[in-house]
N, C-alpha and C. Protein backbone atom coordinates (compact mmCIF):
# COMPACT_ATOMS: atom_id res chain seq x y z
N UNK A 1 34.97 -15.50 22.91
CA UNK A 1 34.01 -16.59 22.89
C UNK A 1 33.89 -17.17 24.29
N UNK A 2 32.85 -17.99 24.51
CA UNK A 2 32.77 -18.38 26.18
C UNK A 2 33.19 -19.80 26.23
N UNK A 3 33.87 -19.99 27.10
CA UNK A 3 34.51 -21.16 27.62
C UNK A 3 33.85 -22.76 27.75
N UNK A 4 32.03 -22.46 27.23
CA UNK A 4 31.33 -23.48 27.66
C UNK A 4 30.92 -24.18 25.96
N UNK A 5 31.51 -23.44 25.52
CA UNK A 5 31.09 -24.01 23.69
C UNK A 5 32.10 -24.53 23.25
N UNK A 6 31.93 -25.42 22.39
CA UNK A 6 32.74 -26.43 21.71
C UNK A 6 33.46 -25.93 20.70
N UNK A 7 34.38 -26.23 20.12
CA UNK A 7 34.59 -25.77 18.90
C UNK A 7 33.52 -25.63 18.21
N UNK A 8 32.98 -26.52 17.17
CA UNK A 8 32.34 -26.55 16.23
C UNK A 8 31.43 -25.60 16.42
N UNK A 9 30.66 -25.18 17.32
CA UNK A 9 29.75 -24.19 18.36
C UNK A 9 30.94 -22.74 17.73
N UNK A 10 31.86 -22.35 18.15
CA UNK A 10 32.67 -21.32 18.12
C UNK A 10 33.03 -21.04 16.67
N UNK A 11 33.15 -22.26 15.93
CA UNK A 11 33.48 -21.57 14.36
C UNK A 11 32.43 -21.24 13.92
N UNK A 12 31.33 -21.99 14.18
CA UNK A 12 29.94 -21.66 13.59
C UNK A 12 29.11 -20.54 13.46
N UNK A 13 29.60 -19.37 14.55
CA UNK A 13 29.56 -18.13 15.08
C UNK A 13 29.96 -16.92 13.83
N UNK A 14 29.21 -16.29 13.80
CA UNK A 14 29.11 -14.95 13.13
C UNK A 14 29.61 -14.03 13.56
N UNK A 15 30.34 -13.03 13.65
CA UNK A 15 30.87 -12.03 14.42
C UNK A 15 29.55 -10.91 13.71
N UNK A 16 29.35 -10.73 12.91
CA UNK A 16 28.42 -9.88 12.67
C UNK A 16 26.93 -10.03 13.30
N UNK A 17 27.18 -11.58 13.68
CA UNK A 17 25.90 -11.24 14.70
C UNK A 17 25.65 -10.47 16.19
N UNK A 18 26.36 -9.90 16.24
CA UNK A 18 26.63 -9.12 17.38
C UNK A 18 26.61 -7.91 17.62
N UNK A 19 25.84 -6.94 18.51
CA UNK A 19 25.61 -5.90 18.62
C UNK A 19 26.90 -4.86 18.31
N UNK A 20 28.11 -5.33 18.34
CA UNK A 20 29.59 -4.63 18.25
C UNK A 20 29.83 -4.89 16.64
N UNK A 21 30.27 -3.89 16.60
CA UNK A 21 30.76 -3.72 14.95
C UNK A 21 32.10 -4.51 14.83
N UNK A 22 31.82 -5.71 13.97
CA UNK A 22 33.12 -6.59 13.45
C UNK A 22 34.45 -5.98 12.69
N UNK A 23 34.47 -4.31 12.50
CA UNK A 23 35.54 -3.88 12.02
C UNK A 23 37.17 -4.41 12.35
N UNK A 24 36.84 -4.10 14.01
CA UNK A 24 38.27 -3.98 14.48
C UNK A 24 38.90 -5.20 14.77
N UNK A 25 37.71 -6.43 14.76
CA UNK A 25 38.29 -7.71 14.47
C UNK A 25 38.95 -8.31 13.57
N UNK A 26 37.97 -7.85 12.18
CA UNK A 26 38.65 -8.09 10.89
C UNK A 26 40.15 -7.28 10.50
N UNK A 27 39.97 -6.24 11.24
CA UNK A 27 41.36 -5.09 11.06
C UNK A 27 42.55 -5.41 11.80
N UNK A 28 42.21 -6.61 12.75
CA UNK A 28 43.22 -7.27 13.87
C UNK A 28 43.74 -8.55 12.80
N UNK A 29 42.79 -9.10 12.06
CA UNK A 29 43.16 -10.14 11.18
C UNK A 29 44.05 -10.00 10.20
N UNK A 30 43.85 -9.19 9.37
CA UNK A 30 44.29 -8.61 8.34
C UNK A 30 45.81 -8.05 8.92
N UNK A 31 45.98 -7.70 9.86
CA UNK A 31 47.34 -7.25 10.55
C UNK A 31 48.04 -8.50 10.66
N UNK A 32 47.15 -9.51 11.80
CA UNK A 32 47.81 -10.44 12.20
C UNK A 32 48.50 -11.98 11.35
N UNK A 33 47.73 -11.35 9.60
CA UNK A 33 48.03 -12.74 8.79
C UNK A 33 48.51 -11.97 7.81
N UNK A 34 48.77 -10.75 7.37
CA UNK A 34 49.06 -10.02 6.43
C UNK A 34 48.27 -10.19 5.04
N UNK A 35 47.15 -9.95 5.35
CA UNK A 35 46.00 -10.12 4.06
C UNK A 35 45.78 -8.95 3.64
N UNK A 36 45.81 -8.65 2.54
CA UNK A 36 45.56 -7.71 1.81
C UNK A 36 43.88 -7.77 1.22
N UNK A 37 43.14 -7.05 1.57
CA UNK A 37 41.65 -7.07 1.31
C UNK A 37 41.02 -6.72 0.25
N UNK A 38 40.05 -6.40 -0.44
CA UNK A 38 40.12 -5.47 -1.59
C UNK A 38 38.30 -5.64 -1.56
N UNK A 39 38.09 -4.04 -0.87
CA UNK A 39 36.51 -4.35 -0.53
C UNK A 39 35.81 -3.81 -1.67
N UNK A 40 36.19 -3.48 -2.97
CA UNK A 40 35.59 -3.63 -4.22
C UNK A 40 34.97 -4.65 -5.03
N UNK A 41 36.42 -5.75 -4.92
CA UNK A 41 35.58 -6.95 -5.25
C UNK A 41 35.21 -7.74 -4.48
N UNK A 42 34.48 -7.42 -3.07
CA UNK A 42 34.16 -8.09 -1.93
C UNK A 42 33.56 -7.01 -0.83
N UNK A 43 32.37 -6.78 -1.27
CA UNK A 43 32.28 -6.31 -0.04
C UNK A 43 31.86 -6.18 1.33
N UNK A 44 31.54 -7.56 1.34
CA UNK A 44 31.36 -8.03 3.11
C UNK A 44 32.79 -8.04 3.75
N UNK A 45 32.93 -7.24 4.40
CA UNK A 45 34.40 -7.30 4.94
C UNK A 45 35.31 -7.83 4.27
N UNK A 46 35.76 -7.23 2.85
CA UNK A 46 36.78 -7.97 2.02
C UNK A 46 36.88 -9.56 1.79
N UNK A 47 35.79 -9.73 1.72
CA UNK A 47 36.10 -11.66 2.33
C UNK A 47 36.03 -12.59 3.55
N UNK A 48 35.85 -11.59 4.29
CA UNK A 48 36.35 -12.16 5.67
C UNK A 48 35.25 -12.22 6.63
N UNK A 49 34.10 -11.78 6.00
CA UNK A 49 32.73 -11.93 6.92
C UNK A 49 32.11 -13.15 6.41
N UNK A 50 31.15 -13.55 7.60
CA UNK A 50 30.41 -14.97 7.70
C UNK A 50 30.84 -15.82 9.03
N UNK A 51 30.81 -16.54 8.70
CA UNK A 51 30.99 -17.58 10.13
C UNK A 51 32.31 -17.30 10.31
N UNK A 52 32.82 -17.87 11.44
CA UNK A 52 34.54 -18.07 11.74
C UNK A 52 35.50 -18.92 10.91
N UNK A 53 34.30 -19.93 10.70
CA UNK A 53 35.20 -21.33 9.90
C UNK A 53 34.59 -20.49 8.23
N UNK A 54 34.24 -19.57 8.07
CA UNK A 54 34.72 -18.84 6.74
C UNK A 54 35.87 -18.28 6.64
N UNK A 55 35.92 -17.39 7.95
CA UNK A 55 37.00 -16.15 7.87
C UNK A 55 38.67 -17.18 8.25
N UNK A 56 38.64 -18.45 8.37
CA UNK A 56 39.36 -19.11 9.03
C UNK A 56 39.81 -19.77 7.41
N UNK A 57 38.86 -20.22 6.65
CA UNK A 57 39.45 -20.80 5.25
C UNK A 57 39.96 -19.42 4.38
N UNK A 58 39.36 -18.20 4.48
CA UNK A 58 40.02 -17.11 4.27
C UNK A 58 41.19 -16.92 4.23
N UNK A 59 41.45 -17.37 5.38
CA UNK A 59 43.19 -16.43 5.67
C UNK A 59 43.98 -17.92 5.54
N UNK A 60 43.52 -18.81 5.46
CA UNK A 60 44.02 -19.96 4.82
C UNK A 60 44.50 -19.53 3.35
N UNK A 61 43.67 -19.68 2.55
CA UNK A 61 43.69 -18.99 1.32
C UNK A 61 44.51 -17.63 0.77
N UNK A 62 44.56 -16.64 1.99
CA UNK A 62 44.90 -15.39 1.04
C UNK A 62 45.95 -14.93 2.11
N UNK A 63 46.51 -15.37 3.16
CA UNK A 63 47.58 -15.06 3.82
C UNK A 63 49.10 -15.05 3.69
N UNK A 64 49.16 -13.73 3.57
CA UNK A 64 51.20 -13.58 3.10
C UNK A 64 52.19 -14.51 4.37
N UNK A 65 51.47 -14.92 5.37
CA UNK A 65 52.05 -15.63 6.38
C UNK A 65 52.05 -16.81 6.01
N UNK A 66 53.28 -17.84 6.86
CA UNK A 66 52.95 -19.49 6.58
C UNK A 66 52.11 -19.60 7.72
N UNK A 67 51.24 -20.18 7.22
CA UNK A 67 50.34 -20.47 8.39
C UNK A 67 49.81 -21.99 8.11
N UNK A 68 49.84 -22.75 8.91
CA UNK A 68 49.37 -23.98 8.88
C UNK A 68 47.93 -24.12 10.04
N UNK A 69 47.27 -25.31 9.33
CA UNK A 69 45.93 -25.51 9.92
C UNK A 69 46.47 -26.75 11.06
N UNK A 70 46.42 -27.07 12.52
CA UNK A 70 46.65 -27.90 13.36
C UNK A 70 45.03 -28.26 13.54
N UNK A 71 45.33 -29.59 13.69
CA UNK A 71 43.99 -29.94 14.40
C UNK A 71 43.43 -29.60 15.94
N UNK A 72 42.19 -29.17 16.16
CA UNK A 72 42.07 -28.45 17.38
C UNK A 72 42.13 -29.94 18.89
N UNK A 73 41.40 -31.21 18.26
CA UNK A 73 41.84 -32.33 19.12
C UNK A 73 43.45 -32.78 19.41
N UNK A 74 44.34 -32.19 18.66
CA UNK A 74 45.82 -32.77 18.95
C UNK A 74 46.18 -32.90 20.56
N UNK A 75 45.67 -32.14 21.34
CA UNK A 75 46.49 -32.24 22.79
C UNK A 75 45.78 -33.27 22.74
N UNK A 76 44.50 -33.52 23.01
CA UNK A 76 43.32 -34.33 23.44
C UNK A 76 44.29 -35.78 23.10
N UNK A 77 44.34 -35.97 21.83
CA UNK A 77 45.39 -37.35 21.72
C UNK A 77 45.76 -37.51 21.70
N UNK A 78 47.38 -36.85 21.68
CA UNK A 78 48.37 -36.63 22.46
C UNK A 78 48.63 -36.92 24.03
N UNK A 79 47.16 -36.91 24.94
CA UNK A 79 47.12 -36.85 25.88
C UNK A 79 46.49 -38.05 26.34
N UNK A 80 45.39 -38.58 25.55
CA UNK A 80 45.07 -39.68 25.97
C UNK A 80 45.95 -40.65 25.49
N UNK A 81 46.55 -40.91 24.54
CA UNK A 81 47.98 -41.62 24.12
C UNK A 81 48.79 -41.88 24.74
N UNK A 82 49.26 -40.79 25.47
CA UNK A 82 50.40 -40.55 26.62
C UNK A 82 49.80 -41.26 27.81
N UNK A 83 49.22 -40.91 28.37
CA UNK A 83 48.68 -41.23 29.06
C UNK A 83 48.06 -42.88 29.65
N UNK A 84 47.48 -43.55 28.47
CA UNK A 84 47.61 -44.99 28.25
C UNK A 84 48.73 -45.43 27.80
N UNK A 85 50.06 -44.90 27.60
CA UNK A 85 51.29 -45.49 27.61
C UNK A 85 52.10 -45.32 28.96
N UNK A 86 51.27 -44.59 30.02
CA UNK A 86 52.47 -44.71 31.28
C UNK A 86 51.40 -45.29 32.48
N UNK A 87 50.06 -45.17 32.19
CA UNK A 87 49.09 -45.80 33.55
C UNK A 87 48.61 -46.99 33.36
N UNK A 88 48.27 -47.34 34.03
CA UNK A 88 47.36 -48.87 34.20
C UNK A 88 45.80 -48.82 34.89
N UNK A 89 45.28 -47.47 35.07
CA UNK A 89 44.42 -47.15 35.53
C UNK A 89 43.84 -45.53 35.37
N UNK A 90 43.06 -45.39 34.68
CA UNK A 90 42.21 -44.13 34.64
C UNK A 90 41.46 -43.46 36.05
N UNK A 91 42.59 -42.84 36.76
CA UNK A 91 41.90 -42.23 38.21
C UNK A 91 42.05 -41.20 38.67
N UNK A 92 41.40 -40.20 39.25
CA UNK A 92 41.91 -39.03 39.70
C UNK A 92 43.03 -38.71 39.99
N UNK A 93 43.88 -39.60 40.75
CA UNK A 93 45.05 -39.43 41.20
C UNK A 93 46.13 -39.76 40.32
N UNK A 94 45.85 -40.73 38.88
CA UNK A 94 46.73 -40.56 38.12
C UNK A 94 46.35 -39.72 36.72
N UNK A 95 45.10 -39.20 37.12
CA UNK A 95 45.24 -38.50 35.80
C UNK A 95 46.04 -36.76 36.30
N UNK A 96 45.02 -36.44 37.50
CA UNK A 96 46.15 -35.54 38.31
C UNK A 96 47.50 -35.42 38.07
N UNK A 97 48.60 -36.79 37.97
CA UNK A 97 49.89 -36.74 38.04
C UNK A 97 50.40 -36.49 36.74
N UNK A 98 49.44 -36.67 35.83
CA UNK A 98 49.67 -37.24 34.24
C UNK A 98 49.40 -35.72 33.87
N UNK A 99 49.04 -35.07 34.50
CA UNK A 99 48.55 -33.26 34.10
C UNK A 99 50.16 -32.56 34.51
N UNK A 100 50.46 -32.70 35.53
CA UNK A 100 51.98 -32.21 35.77
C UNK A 100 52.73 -32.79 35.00
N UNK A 101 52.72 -33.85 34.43
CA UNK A 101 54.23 -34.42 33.62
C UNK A 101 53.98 -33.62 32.05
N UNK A 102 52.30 -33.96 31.45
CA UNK A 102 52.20 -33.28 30.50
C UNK A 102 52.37 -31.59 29.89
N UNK A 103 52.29 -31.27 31.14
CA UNK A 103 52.23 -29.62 31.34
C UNK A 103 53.65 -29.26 30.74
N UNK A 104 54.76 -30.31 31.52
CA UNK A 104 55.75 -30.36 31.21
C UNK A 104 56.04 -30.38 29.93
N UNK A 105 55.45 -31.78 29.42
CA UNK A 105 55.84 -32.25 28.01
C UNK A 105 55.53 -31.81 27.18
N UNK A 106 54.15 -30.61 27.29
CA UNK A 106 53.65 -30.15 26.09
C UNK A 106 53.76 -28.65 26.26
N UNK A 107 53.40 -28.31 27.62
CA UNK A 107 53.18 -26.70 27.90
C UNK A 107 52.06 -26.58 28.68
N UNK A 108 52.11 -25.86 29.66
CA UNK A 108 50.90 -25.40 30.50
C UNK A 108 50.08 -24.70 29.64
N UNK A 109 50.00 -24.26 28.39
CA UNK A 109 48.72 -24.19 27.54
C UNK A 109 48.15 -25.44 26.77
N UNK A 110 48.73 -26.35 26.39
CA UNK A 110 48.44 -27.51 26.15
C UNK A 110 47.26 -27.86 27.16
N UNK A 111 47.84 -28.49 28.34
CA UNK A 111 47.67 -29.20 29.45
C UNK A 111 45.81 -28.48 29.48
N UNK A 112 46.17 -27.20 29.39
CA UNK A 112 44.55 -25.68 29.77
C UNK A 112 44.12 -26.16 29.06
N UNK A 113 44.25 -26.18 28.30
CA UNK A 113 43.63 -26.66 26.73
C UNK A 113 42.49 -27.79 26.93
N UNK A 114 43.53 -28.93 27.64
CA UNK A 114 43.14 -30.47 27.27
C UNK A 114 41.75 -30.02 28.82
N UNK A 115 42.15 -29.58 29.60
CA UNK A 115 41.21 -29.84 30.49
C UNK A 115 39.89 -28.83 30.63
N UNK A 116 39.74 -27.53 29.84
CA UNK A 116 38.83 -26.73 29.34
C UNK A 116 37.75 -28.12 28.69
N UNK A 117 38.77 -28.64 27.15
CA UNK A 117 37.64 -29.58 26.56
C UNK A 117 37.08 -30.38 27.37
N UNK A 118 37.85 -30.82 28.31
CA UNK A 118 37.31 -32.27 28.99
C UNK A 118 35.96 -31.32 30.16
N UNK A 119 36.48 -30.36 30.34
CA UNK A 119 35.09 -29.81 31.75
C UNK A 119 33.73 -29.02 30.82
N UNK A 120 34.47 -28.44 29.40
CA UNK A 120 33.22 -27.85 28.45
C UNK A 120 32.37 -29.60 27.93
N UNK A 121 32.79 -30.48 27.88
CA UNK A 121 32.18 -31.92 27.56
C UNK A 121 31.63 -32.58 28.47
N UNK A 122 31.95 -32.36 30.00
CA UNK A 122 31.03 -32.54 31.20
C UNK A 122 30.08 -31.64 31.27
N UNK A 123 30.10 -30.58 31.03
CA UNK A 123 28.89 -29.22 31.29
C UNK A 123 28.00 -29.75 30.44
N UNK A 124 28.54 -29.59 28.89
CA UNK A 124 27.53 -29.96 27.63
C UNK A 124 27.07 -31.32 28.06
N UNK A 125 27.79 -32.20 28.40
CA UNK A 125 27.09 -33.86 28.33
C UNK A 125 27.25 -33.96 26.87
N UNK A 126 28.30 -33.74 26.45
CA UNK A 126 28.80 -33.79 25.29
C UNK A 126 29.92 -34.06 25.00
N UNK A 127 29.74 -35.54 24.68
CA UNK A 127 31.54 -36.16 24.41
C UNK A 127 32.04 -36.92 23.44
N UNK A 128 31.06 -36.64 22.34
CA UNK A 128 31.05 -36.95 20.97
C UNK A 128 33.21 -36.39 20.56
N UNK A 129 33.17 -36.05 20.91
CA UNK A 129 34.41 -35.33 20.20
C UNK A 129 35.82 -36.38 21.26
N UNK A 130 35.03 -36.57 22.48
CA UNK A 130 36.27 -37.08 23.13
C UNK A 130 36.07 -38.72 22.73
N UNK A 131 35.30 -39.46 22.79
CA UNK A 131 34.93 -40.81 22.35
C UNK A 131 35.67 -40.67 20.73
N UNK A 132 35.53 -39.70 20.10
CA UNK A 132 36.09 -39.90 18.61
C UNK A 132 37.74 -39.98 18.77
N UNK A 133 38.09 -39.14 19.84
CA UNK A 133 39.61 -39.33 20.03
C UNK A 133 40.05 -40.57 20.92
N UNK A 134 38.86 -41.58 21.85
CA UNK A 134 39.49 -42.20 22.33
C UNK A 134 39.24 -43.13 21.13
N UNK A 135 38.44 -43.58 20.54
CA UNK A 135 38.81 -44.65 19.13
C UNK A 135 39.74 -44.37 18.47
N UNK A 136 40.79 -43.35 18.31
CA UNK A 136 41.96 -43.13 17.80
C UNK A 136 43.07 -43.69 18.09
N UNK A 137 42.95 -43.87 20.06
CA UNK A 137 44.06 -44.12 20.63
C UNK A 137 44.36 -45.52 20.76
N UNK A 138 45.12 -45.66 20.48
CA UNK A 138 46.13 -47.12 20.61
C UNK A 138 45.63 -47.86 21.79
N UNK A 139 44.44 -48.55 22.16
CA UNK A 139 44.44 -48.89 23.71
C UNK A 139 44.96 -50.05 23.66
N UNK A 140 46.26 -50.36 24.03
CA UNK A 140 46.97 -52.04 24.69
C UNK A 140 46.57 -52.19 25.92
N UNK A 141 46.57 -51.58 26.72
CA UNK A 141 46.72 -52.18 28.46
C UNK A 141 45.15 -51.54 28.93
N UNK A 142 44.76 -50.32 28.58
CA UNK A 142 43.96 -49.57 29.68
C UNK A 142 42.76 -49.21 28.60
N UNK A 143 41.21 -49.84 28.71
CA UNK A 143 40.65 -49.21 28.16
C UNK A 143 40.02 -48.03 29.09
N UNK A 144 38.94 -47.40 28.13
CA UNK A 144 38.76 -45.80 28.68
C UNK A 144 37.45 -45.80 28.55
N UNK A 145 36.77 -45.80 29.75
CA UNK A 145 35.13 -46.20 30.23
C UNK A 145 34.52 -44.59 29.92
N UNK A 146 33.58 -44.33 29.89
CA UNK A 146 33.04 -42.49 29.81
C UNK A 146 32.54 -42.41 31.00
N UNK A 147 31.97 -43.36 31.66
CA UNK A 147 31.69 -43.38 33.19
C UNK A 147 32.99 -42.97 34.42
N UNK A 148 33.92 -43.31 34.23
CA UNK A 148 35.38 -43.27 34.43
C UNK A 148 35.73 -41.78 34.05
N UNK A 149 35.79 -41.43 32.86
CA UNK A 149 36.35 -40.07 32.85
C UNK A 149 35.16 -39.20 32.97
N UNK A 150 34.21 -39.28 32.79
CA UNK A 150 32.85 -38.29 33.73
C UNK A 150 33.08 -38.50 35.01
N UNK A 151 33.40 -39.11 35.61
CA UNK A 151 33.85 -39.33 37.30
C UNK A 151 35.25 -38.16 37.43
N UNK A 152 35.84 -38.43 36.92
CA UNK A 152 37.76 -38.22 37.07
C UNK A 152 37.65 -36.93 36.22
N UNK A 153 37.11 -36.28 35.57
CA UNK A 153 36.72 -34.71 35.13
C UNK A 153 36.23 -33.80 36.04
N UNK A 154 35.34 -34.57 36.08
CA UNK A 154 33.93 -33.92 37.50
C UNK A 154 34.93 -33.39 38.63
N UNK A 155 36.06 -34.57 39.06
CA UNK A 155 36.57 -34.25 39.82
C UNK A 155 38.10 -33.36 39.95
N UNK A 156 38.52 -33.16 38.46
CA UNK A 156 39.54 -32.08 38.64
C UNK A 156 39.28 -30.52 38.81
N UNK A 157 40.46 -30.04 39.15
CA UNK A 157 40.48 -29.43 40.04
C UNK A 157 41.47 -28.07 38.94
């Protein structure tokens, strides 16, 4: 998928819409969750064809694995949380510092994570998803302007 779409954009996606045959995707799935298929009584790809957020309640449903559903915003508030619990100011230079401690605290995929959404939400001009996580966050000391983090995005690095 490309780096400039949102979630909701990415589950919404068809793999069968695509000039490449969705076999070896679904055959990667079925490996990777231990689903057993049965294209008799199903035969769009055993179940597993349609959008992503089909094939995603799928293997929810029919997977020999434990698999749990995480929310895809968790770093996001995790991060803005953290974050308004150690600064007093939303700025390049401390959100910069607040990326190394978190990297730490969560994982340098975390950290990729949090700052993919934040630069795919500057591209789009789309920050419906980050405004929903900053009304989540606990703000005591520091509120969180969109002018401010469209500035301090724009500018990481």
């Amino acid at each position: 998928y490309g780096t400039s779409q949102t979630d909701k954009q990415i589950i919404s996606i068809d793999p069968n819409s695509f000039d490449l045959d969705p076999v070896q995707f679904y055959e990667r799935i079925t490996d990777e969750f231990k689903i057993e298929i049965d294209f008799n009584t199903n035969p769009y790809f055993g179940g597993l064809g349609g959008s992503v957020s089909n094939t995603i309640d799928f293997i929810f449903k029919h997977s020999k694995k434990n698999v749990k559903r995480t929310d895809p915003n968790n770093h996001l508030f995790s991060f803005f949380d953290n974050f308004e619990s150690n600064f007093k100011t939303f700025n390049t230079k401390n959100v910069t510092i607040y990326f190394h401690m978190y990297s730490m605290m969560e994982g340098h995929s975390a950290a990729k994570q949090v700052k993919e959404k934040l630069k795919i939400a500057l591209q789009n001009n789309d920050w419906s998803e980050i405004i929903q996580i900053l009304l989540k966050v606990k703000q005591k000391k520091l509120i969180f302007d969109l002018d401010s983090i469209k500035k301090v995005v724009a500018e990481l690095k």
